[in-house]
N, C-alpha and C. Protein backbone atom coordinates (compact mmCIF):
# COMPACT_ATOMS: atom_id res chain seq x y z
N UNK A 1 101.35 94.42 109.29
CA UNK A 1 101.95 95.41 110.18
C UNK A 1 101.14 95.48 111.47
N UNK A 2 101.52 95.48 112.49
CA UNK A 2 101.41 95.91 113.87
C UNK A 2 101.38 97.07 114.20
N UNK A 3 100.13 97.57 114.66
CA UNK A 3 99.36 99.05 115.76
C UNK A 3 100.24 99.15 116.57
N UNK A 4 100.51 100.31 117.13
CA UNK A 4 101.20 100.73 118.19
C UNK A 4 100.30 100.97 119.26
N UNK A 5 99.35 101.18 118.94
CA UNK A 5 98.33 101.34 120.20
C UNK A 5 97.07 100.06 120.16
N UNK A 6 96.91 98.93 120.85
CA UNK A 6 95.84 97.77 120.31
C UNK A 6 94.71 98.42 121.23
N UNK A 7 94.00 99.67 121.37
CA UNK A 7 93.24 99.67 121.25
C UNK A 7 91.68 99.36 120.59
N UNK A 8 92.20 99.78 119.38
CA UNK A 8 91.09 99.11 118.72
C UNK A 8 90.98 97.68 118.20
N UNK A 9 92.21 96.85 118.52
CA UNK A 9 91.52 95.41 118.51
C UNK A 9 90.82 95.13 120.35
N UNK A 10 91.30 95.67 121.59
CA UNK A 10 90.96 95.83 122.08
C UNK A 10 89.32 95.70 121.60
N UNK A 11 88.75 97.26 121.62
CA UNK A 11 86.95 97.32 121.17
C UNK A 11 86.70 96.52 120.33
N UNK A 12 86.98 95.50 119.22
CA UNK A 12 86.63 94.63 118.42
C UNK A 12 86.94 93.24 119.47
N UNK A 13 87.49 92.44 120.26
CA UNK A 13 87.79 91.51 120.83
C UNK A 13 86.29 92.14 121.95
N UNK A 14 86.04 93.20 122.84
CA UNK A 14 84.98 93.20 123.90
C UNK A 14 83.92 93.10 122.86
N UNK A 15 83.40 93.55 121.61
CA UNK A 15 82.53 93.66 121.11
C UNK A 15 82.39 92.16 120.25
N UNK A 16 83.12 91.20 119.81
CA UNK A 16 83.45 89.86 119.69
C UNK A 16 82.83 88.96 120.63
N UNK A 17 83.09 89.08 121.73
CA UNK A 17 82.59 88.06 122.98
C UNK A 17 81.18 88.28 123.48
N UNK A 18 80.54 89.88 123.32
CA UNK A 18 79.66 89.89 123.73
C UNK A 18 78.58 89.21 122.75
N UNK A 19 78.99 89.63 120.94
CA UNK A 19 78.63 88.89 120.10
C UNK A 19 78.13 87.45 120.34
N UNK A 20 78.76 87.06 121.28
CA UNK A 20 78.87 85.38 120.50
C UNK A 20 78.26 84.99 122.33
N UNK A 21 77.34 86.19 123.08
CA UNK A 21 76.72 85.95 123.77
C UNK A 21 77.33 85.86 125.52
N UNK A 22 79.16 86.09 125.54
CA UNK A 22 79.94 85.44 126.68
C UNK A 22 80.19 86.98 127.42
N UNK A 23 80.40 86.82 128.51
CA UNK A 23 80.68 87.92 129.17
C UNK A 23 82.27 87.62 129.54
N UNK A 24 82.50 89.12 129.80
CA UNK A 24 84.13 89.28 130.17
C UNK A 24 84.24 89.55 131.78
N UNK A 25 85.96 89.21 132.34
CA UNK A 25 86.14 89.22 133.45
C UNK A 25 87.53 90.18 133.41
N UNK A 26 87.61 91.10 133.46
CA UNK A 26 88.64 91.92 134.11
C UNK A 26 89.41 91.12 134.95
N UNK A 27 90.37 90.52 134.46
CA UNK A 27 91.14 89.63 135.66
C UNK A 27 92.61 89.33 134.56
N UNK A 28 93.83 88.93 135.36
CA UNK A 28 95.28 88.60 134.71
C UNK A 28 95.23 87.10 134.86
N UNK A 29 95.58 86.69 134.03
CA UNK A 29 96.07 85.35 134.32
C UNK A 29 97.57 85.08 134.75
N UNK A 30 98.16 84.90 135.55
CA UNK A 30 99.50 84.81 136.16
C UNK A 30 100.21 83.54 135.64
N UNK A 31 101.97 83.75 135.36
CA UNK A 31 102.54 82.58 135.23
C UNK A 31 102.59 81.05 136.14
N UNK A 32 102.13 81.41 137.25
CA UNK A 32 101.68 80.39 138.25
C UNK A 32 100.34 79.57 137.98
N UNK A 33 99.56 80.04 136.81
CA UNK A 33 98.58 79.12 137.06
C UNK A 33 98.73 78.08 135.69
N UNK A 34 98.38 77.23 135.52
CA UNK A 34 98.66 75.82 134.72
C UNK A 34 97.98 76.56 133.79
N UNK A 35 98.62 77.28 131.97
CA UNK A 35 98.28 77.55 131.41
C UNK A 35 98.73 76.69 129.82
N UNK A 36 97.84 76.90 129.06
CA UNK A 36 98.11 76.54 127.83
C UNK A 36 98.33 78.01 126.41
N UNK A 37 99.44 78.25 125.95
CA UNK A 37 98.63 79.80 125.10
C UNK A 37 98.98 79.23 123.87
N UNK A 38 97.25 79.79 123.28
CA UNK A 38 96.96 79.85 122.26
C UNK A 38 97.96 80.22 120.99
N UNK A 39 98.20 79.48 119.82
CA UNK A 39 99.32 79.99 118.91
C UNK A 39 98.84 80.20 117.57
N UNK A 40 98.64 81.34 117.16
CA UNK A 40 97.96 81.66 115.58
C UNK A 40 98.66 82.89 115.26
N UNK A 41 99.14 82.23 113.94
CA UNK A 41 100.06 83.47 113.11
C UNK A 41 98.80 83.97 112.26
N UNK A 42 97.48 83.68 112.56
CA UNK A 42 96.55 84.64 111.51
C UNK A 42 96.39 86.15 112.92
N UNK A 43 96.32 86.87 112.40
CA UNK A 43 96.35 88.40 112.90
C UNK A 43 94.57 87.82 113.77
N UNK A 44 93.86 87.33 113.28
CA UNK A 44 92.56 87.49 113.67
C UNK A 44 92.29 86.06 114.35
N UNK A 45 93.36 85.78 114.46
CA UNK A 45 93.69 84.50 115.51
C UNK A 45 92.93 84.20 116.51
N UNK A 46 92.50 85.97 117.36
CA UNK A 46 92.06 85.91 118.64
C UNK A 46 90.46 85.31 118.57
N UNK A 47 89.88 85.54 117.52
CA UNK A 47 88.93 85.54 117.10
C UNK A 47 88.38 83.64 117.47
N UNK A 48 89.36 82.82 116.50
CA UNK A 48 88.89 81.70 116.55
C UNK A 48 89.50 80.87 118.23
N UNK A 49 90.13 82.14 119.06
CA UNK A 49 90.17 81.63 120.72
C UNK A 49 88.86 81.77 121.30
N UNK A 50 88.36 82.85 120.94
CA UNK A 50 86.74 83.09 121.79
C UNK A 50 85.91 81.76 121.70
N UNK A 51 86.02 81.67 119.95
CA UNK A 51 84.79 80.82 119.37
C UNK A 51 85.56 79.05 120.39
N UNK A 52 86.61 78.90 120.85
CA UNK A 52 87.25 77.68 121.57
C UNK A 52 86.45 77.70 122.71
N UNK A 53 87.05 78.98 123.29
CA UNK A 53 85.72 79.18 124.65
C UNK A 53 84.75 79.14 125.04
N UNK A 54 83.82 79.33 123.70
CA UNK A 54 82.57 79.16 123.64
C UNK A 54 82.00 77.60 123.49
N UNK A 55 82.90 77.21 122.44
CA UNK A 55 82.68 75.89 122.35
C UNK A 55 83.25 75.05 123.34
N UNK A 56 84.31 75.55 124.66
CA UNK A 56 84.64 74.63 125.34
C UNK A 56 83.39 74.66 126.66
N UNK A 57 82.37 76.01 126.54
CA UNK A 57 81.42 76.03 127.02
C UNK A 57 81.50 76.86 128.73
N UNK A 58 83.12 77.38 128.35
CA UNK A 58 83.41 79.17 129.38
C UNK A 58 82.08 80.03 129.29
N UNK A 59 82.09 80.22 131.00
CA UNK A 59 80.95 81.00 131.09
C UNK A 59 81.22 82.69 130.41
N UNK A 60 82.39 82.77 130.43
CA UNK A 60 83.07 84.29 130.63
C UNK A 60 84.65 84.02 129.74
N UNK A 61 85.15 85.00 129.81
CA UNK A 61 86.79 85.11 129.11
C UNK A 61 87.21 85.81 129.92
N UNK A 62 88.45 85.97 130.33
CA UNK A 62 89.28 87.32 131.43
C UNK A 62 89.66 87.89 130.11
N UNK A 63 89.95 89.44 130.46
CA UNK A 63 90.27 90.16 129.65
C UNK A 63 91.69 91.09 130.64
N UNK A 64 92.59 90.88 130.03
CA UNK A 64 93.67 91.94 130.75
C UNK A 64 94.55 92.75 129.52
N UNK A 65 94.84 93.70 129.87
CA UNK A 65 95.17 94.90 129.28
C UNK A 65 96.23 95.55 129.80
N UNK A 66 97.68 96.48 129.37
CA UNK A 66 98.39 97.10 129.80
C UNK A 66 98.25 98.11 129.20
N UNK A 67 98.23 99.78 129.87
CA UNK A 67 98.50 100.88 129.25
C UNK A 67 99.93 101.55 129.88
N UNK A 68 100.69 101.81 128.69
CA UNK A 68 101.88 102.70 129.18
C UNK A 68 101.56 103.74 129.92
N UNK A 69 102.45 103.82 131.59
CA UNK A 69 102.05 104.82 131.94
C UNK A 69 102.87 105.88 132.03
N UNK A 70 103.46 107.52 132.75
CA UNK A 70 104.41 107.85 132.62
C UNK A 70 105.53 107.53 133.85
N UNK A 71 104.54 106.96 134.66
CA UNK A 71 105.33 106.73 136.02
C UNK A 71 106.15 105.41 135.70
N UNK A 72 105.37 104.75 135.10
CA UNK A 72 106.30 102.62 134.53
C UNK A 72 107.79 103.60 134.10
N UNK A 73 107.47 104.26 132.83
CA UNK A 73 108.50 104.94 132.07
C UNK A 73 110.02 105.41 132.94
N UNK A 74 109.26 106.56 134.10
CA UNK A 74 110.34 107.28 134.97
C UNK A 74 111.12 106.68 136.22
N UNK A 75 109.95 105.46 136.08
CA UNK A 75 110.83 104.29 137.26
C UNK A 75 112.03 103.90 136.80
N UNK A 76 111.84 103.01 135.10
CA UNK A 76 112.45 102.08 134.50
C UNK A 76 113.54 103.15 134.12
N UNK A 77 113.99 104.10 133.82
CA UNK A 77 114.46 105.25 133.22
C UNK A 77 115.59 105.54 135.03
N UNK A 78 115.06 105.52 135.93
CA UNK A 78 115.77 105.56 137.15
C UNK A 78 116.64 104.03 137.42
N UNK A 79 115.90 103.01 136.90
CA UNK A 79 116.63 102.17 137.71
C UNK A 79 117.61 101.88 136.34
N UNK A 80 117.73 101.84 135.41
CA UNK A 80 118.83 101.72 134.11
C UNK A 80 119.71 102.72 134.72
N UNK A 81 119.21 104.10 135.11
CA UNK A 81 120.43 104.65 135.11
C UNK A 81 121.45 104.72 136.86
N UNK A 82 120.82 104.42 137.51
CA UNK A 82 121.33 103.59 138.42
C UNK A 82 122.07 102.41 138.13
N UNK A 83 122.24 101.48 137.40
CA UNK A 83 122.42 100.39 137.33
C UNK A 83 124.25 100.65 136.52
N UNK A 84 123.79 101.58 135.58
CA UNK A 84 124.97 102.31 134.18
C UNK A 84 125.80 102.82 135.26
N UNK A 85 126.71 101.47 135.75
CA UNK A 85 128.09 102.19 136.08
C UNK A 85 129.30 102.64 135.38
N UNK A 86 129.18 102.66 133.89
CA UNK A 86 130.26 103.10 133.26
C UNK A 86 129.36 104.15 131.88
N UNK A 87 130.06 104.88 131.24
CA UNK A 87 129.40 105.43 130.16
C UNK A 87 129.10 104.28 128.59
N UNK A 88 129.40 102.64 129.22
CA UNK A 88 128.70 101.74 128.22
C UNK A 88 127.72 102.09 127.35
N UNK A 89 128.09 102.13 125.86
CA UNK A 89 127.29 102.40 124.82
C UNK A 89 126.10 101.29 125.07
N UNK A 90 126.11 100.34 125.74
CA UNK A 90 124.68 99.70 125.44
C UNK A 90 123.45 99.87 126.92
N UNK A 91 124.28 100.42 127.82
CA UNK A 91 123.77 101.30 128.49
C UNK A 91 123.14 102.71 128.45
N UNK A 92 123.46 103.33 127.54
CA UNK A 92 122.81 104.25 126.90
C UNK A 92 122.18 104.17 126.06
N UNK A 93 122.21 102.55 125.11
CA UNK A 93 121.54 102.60 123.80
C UNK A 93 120.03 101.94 125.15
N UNK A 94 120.16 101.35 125.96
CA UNK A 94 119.08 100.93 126.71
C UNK A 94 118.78 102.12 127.33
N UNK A 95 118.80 103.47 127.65
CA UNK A 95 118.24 104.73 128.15
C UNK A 95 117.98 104.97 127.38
N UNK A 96 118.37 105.18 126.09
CA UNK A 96 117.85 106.30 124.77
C UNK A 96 116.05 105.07 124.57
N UNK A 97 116.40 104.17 124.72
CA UNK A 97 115.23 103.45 124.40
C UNK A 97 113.98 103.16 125.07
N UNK A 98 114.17 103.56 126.63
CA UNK A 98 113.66 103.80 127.69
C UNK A 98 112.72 104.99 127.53
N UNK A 99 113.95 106.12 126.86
CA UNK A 99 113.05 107.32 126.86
C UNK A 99 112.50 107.62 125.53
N UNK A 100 112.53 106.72 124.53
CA UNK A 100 111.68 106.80 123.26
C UNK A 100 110.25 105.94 123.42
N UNK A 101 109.79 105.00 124.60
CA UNK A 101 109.18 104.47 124.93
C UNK A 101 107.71 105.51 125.57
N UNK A 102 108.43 107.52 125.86
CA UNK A 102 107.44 108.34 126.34
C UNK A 102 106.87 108.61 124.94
N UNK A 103 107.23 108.07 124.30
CA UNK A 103 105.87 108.41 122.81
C UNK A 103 104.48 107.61 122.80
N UNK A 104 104.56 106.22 123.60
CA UNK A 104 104.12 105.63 123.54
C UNK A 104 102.94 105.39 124.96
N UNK A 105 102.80 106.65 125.67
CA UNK A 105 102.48 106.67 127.26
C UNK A 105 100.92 106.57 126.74
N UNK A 106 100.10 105.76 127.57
CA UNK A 106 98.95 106.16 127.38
C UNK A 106 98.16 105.13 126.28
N UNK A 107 98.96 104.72 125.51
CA UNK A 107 98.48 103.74 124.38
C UNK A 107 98.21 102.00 125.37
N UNK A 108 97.63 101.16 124.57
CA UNK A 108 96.94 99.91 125.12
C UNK A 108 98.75 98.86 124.35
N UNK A 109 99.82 98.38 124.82
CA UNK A 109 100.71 97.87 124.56
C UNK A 109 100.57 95.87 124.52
N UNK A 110 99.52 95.69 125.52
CA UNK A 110 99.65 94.48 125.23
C UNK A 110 98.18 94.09 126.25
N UNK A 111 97.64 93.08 125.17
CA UNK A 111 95.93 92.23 125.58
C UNK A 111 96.31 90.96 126.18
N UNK A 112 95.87 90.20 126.95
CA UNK A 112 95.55 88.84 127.29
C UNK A 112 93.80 89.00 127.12
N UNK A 113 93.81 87.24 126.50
CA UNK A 113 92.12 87.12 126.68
C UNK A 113 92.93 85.22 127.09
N UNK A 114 91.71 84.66 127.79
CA UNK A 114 91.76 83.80 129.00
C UNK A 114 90.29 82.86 129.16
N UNK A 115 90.51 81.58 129.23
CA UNK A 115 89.25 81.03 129.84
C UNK A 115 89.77 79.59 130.52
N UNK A 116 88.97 79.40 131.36
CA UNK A 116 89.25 77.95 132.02
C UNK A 116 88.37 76.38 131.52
N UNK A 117 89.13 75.89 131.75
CA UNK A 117 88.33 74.61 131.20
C UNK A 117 88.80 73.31 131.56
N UNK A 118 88.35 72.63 132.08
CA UNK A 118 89.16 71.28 133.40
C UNK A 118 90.37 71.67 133.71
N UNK A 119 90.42 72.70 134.45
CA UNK A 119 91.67 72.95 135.62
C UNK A 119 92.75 73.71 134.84
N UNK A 120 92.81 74.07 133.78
CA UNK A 120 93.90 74.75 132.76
C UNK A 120 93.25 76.04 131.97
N UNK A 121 94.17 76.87 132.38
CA UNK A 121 93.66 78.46 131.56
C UNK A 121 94.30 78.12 129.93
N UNK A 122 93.55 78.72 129.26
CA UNK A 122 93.91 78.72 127.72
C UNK A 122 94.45 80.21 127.63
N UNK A 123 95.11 80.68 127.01
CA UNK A 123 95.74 81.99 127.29
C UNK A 123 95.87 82.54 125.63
N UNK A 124 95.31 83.64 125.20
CA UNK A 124 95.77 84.39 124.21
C UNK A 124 96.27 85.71 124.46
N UNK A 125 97.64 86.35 123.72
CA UNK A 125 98.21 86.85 124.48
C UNK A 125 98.86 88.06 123.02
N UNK A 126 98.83 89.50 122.73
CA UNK A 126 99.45 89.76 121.66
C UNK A 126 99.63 91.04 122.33
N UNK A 127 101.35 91.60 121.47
CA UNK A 127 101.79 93.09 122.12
C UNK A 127 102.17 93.58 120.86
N UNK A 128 102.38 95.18 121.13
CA UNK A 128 103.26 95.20 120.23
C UNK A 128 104.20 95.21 120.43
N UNK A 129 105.27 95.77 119.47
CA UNK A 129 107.24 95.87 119.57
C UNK A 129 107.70 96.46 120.10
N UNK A 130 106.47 97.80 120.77
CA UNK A 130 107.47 98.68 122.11
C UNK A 130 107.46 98.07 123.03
N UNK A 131 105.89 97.20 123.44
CA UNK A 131 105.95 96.17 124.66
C UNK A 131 106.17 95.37 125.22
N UNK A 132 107.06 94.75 123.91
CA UNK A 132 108.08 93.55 124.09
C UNK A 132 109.04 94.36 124.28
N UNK A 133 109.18 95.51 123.97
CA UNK A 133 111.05 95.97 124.32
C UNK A 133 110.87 96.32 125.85
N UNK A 134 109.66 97.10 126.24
CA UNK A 134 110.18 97.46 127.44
C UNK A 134 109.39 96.62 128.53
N UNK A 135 109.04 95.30 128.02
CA UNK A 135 109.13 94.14 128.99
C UNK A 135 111.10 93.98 129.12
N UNK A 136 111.53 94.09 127.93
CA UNK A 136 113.12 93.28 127.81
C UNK A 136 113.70 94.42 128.62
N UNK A 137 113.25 95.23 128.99
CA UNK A 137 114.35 96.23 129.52
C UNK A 137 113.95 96.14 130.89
N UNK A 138 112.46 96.05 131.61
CA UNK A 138 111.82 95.77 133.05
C UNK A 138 112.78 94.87 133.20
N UNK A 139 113.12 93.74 132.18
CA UNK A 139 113.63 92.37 132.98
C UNK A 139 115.43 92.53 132.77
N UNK A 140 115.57 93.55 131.96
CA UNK A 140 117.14 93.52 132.54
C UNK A 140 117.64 94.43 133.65
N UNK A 141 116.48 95.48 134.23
CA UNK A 141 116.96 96.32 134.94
C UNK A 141 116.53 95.25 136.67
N UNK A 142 116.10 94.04 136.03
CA UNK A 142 115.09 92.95 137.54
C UNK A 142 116.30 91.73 137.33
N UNK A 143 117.03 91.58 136.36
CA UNK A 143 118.07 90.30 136.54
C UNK A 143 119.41 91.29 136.95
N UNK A 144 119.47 92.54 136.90
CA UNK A 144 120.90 93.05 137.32
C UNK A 144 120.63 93.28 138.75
N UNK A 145 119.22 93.25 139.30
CA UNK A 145 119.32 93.45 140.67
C UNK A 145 118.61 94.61 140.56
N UNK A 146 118.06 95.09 139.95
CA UNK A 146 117.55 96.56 140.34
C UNK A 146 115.99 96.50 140.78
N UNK A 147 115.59 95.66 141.11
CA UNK A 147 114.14 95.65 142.01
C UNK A 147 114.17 95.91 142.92
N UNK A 148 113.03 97.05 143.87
CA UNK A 148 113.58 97.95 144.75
C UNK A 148 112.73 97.18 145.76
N UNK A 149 113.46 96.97 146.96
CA UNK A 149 112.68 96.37 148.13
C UNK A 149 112.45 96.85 149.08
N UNK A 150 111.04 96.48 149.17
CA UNK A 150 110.86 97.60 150.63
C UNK A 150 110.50 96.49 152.02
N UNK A 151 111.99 96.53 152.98
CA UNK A 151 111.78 95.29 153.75
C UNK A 151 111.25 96.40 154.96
N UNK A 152 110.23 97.62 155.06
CA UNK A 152 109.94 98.18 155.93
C UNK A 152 109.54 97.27 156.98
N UNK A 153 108.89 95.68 156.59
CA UNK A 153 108.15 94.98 157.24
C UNK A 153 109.04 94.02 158.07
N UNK A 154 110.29 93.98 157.64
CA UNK A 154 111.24 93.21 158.15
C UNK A 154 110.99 93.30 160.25
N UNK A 155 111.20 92.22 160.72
CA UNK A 155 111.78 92.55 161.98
C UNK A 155 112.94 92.44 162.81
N UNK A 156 113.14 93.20 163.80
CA UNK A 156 114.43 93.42 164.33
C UNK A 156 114.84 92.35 164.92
């Protein structure tokens, strides 16, 4: 079973690396950079990524982290219902789900850990099931068009 909050693999993964002597980097690894991710159906998977890093001889690991916030929530919650031009049941079943997502404000939803090694990031990457849903809902309220642009910068 899967935590709703990965905090505490969180403190076991910083307390892991320092273990094994490596320091961490507060940093994201982005879909733009030439990555490889790590694939282990053992829960403690992350574990034998460090010991890769170490042995691939990474000075450091990036460490990135998402916490639900309430503002992510009241955005995503605005632009669904903007979007709900009809009283569509799956338009509402995507609001009701939006706003069952404020149980979850504040909790750690999804880790990346990261290292480089001849020109390619190795990527380990685990969420839980609210943070895969309301990734799926960011990206349907961003493929219907609802990303808000601010062309203030535009010129005349």
């Amino acid at each position: 079973m899967q935590p709703d909050n990965l905090i505490s693999l969180k403190d076991d993964m910083v307390a892991f690396i320092a273990g094994h002597g490596m320091r961490r980097l507060n940093g994201y690894v982005t879909e733009e950079v030439p990555t490889v991710i790590f694939e282990e159906e053992n829960p403690d998977g992350w574990k034998d990524f460090v010991e890769h890093a170490k042995a691939a001889g990474a000075p450091f690991v990036t460490m990135s982290e998402v916490v639900l916030e309430k503002s992510d929530i009241a955005i995503l919650l605005d632009q669904l219902r903007e979007q709900s031009f009809s009283g569509d049941s799956e338009d509402n079943a995507e609001i009701d789900d939006a706003e069952y997502l404020v149980n979850h404000v504040g909790k750690v939803g999804y880790l990346q850990l990261g290292f480089a090694h001849q020109g390619v990031m190795f990527i380990f990457e685990t969420a839980t099931d609210w943070y895969d849903r309301f990734q799926t809902l960011i990206e349907t309220v961003t493929d219907l068009g609802g990303i808000v642009v601010d062309d203030g910068d535009t010129e005349d």
